[in-house]
Protein backbone atom coordinates (compact mmCIF):
# COMPACT_ATOMS: atom_id res chain seq x y z
CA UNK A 1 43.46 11.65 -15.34
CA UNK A 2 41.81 14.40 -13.13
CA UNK A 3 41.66 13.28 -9.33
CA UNK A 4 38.36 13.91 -8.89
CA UNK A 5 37.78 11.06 -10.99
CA UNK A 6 39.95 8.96 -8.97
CA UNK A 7 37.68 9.73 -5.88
CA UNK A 8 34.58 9.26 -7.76
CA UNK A 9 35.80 5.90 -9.06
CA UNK A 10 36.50 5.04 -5.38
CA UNK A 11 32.74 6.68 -3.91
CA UNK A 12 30.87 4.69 -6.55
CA UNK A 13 32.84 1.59 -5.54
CA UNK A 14 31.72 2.03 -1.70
CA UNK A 15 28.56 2.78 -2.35
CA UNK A 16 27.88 -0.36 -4.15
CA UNK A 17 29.66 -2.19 -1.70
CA UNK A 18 27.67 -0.53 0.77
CA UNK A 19 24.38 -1.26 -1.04
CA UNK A 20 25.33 -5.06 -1.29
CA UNK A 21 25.42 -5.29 2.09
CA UNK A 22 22.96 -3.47 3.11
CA UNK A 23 20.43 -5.26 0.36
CA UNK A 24 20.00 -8.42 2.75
CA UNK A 25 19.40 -6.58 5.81
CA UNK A 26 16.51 -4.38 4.10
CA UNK A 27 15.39 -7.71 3.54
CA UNK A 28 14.83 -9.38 6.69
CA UNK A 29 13.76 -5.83 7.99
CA UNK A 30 10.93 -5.54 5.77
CA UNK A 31 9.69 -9.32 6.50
CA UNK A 32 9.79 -8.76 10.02
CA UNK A 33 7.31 -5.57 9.46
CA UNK A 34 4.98 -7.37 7.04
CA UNK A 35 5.06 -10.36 9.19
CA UNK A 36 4.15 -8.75 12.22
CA UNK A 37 1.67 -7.02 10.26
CA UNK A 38 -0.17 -9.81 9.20
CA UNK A 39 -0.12 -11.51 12.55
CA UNK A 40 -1.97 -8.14 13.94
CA UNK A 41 -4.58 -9.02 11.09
CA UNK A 42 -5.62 -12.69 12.06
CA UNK A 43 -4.31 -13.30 15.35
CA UNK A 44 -7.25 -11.60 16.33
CA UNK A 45 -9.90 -13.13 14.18
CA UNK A 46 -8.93 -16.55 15.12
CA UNK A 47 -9.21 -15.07 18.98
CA UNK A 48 -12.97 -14.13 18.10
CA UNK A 49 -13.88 -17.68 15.90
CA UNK A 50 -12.39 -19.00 18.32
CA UNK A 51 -14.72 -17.51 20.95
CA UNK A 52 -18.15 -18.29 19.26
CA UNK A 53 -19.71 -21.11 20.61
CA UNK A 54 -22.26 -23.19 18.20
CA UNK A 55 -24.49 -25.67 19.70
């Protein structure tokens, strides 16, 4: 068995490891941004309905 192979064995090991963990965090990240995107959409369109006055 070549030792490159040994290292590649290893690299491909921590960089699925890697990938795991950083899965969940991508997550949350891209929630946060889509969230806070939305809430730029109809906070203020319930600010202006909420300003019209009907009699």
């Amino acid at each position: 068995m070549h030792p490159w192979l040994v290292y590649e064995d290893e690299l491909d090991e921590e960089i699925r490891a890697l990938s795991t963990a950083i899965e969940p965090v991508l997550m949350v990240f891209l929630a946060i941004v889509a969230g806070t995107m939305v809430a730029a959409i109809l906070l203020p369109i319930y600010s202006l309905v909420g300003n019209i006055n009907i009699r």
